[in-house]
PDB file of N, CA and C in Angstrom:
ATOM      1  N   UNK A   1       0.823  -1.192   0.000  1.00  0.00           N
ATOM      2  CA  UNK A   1       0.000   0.000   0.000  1.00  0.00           C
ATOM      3  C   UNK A   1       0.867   1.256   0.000  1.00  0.00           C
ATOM      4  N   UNK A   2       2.263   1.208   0.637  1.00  0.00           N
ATOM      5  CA  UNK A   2       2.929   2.354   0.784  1.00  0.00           C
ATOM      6  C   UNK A   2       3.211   2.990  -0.606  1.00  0.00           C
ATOM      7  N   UNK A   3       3.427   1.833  -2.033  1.00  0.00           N
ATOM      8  CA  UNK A   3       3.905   2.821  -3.266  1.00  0.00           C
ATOM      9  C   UNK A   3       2.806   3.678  -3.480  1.00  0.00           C
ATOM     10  N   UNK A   4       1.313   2.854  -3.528  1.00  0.00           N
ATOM     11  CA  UNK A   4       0.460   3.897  -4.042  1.00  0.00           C
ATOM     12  C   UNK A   4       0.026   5.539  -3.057  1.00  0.00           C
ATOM     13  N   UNK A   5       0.794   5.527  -2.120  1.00  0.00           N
ATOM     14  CA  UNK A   5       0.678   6.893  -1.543  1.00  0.00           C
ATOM     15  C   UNK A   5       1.693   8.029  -2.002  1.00  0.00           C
ATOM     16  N   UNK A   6       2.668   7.248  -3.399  1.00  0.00           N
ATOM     17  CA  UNK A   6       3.697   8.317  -3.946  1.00  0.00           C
ATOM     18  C   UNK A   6       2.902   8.980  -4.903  1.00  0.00           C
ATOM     19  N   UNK A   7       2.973  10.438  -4.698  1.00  0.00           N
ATOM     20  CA  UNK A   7       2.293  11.037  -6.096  1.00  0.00           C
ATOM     21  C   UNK A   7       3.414  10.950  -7.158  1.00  0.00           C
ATOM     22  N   UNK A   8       4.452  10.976  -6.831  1.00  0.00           N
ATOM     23  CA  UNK A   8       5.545  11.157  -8.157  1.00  0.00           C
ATOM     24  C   UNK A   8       5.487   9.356  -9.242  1.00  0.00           C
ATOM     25  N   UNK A   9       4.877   8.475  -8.464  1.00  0.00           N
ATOM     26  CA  UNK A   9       4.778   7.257  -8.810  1.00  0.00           C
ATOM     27  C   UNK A   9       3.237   7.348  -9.333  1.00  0.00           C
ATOM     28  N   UNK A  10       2.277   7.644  -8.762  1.00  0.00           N
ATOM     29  CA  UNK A  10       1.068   7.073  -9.292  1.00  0.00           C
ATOM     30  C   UNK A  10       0.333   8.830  -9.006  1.00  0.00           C
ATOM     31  N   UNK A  11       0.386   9.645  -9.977  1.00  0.00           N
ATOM     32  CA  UNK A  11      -0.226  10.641  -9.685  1.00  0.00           C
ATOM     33  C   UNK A  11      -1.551  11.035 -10.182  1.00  0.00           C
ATOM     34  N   UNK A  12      -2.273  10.294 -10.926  1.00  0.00           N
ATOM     35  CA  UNK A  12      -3.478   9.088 -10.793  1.00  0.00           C
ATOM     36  C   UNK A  12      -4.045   8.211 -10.342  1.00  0.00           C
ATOM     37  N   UNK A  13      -4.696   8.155  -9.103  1.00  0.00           N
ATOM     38  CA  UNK A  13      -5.054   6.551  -9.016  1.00  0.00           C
ATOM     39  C   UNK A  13      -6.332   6.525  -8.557  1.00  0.00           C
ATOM     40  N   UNK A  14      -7.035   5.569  -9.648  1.00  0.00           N
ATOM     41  CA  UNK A  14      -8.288   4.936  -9.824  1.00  0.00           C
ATOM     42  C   UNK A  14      -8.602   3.868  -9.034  1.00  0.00           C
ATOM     43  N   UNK A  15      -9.655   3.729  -8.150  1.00  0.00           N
ATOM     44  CA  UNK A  15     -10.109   2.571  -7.377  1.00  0.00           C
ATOM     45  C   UNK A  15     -11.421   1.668  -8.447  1.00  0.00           C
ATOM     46  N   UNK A  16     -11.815   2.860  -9.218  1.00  0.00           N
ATOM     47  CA  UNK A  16     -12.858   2.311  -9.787  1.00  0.00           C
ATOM     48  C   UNK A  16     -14.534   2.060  -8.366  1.00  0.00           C
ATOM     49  N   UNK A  17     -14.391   3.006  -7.719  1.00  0.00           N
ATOM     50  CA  UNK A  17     -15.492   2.208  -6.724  1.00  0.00           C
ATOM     51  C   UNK A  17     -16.261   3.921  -6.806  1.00  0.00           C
ATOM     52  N   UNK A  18     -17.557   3.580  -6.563  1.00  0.00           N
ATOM     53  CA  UNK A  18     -18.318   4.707  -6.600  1.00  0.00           C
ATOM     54  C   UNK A  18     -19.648   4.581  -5.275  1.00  0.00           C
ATOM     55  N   UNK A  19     -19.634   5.790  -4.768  1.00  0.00           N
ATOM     56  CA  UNK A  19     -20.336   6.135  -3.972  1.00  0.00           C
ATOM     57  C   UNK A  19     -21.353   6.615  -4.017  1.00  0.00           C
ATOM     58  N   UNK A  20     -22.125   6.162  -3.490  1.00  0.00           N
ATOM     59  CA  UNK A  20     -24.092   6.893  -3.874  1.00  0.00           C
ATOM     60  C   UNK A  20     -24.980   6.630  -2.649  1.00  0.00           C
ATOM     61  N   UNK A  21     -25.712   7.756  -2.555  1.00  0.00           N
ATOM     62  CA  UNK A  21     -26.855   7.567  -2.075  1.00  0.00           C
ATOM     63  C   UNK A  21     -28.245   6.976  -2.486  1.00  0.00           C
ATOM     64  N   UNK A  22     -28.389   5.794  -2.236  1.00  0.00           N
ATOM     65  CA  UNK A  22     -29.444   4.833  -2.544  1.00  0.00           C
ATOM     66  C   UNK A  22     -30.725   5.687  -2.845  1.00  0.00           C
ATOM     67  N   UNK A  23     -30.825   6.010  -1.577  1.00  0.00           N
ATOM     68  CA  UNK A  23     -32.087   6.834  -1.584  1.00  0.00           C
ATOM     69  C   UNK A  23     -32.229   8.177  -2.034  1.00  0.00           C
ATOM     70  N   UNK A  24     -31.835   8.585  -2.622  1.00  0.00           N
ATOM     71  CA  UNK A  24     -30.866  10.031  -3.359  1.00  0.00           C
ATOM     72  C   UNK A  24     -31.209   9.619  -4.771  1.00  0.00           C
ATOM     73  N   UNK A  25     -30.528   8.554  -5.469  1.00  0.00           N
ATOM     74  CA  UNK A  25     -30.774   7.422  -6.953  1.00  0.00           C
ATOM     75  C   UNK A  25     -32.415   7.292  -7.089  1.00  0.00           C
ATOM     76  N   UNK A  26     -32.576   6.649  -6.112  1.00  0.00           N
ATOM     77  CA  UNK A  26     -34.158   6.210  -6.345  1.00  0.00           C
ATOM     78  C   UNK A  26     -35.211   7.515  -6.195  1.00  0.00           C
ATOM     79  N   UNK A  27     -35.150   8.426  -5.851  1.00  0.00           N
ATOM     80  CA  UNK A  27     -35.404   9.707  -5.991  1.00  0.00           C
ATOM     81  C   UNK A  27     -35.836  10.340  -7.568  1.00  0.00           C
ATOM     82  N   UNK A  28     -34.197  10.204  -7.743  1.00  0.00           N
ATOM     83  CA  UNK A  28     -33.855  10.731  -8.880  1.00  0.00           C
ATOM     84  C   UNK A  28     -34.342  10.093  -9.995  1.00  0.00           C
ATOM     85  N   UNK A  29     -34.229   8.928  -9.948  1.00  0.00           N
ATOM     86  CA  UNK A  29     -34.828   8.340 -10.842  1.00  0.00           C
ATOM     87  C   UNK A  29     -36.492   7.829 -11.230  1.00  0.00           C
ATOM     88  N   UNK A  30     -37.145   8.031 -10.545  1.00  0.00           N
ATOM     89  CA  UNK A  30     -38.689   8.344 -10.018  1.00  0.00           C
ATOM     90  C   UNK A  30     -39.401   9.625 -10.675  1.00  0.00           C
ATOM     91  N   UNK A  31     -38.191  10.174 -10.473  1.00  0.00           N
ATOM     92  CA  UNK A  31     -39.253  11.861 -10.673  1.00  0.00           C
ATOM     93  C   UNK A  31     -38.027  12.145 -11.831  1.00  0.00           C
ATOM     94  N   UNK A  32     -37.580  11.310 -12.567  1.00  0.00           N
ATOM     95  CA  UNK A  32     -36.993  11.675 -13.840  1.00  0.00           C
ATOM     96  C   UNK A  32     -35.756  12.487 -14.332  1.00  0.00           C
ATOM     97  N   UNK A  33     -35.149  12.797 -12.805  1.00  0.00           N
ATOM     98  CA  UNK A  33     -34.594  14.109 -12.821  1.00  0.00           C
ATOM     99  C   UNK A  33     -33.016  13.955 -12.930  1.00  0.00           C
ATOM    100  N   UNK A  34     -32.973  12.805 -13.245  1.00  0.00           N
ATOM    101  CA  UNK A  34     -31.712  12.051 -13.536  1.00  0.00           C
ATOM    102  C   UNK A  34     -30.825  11.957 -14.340  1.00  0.00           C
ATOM    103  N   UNK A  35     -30.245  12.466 -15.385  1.00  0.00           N
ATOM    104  CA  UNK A  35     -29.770  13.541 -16.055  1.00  0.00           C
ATOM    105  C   UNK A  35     -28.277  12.582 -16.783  1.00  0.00           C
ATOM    106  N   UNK A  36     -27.922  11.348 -17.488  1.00  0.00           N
ATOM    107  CA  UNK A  36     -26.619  11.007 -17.651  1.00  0.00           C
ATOM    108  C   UNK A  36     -26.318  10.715 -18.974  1.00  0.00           C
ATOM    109  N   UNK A  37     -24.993  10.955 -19.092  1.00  0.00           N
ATOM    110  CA  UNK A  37     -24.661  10.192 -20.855  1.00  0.00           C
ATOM    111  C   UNK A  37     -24.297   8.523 -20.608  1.00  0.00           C
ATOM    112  N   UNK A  38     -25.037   7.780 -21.611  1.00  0.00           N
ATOM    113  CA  UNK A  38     -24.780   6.760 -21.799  1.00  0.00           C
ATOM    114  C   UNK A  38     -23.534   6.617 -22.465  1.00  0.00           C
ATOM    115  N   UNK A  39     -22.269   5.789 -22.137  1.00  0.00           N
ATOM    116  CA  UNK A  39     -21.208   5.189 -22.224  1.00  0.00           C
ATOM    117  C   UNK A  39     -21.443   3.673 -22.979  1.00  0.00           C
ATOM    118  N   UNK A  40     -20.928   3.194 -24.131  1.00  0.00           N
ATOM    119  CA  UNK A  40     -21.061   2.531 -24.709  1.00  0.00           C
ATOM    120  C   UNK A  40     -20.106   1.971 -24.960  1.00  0.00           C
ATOM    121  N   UNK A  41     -20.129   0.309 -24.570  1.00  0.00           N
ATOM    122  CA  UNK A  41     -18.531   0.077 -24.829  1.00  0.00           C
ATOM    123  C   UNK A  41     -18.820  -1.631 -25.153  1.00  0.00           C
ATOM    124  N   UNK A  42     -19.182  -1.374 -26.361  1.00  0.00           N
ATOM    125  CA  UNK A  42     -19.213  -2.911 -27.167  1.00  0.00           C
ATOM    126  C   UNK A  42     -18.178  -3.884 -27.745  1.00  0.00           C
ATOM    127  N   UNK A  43     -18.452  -4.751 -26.963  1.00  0.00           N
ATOM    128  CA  UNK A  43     -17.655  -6.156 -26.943  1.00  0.00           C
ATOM    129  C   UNK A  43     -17.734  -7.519 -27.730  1.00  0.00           C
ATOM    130  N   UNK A  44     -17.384  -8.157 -27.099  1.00  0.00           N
ATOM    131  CA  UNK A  44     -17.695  -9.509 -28.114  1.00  0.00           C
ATOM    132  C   UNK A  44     -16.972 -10.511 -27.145  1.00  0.00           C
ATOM    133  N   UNK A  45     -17.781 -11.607 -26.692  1.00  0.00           N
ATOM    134  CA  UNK A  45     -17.382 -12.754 -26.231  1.00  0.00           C
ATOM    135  C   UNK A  45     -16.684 -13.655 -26.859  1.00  0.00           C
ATOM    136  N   UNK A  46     -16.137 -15.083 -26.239  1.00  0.00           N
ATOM    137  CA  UNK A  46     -15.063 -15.580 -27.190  1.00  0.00           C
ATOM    138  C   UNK A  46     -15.865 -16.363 -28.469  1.00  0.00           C
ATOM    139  N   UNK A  47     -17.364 -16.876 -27.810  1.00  0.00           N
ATOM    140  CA  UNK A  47     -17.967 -17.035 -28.621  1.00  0.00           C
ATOM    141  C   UNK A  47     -18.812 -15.949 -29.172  1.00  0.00           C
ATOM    142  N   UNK A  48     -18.502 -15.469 -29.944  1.00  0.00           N
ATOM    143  CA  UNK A  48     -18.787 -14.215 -30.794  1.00  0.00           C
ATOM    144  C   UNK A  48     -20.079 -13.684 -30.349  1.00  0.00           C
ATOM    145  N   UNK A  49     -20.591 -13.488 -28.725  1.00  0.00           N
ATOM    146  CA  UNK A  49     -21.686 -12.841 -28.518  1.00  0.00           C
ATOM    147  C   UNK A  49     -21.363 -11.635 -28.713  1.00  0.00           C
ATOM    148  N   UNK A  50     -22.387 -10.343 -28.887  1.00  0.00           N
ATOM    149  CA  UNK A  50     -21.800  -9.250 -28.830  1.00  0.00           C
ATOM    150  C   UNK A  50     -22.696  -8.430 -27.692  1.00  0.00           C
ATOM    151  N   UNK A  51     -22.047  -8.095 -26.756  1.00  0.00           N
ATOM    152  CA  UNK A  51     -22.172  -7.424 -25.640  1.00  0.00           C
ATOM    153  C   UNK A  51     -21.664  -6.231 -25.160  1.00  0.00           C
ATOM    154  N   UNK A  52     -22.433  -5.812 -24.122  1.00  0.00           N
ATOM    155  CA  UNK A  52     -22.927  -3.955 -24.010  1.00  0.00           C
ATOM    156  C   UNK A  52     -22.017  -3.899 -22.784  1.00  0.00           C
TER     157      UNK A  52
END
């Protein structure tokens, strides 16, 4: 854990983890007011499914 506290080493760093209020989301999303760009990032399985 100690490298990733160097900024000169990792002066980026992504956990990838996101924080939300449940009840904040479900709100928002109820009364429509929810506002995002869809991200699209199409794939393909090994058997040639193609997935979102």
């Amino acid at each position: 854990m100690k490298d990733f506290l160097s900024p000169n080493k990792f002066n980026i760093f992504n956990t990838n983890n996101l924080w939300i209020n449940l009840e904040s989301m479900n709100s928002r999303i109820r009364t429509k007011t929810l506002q995002m760009d869809l991200i699209v990032n199409r794939k393909a399985l090994k058997n040639g499914m193609r997935i979102i």
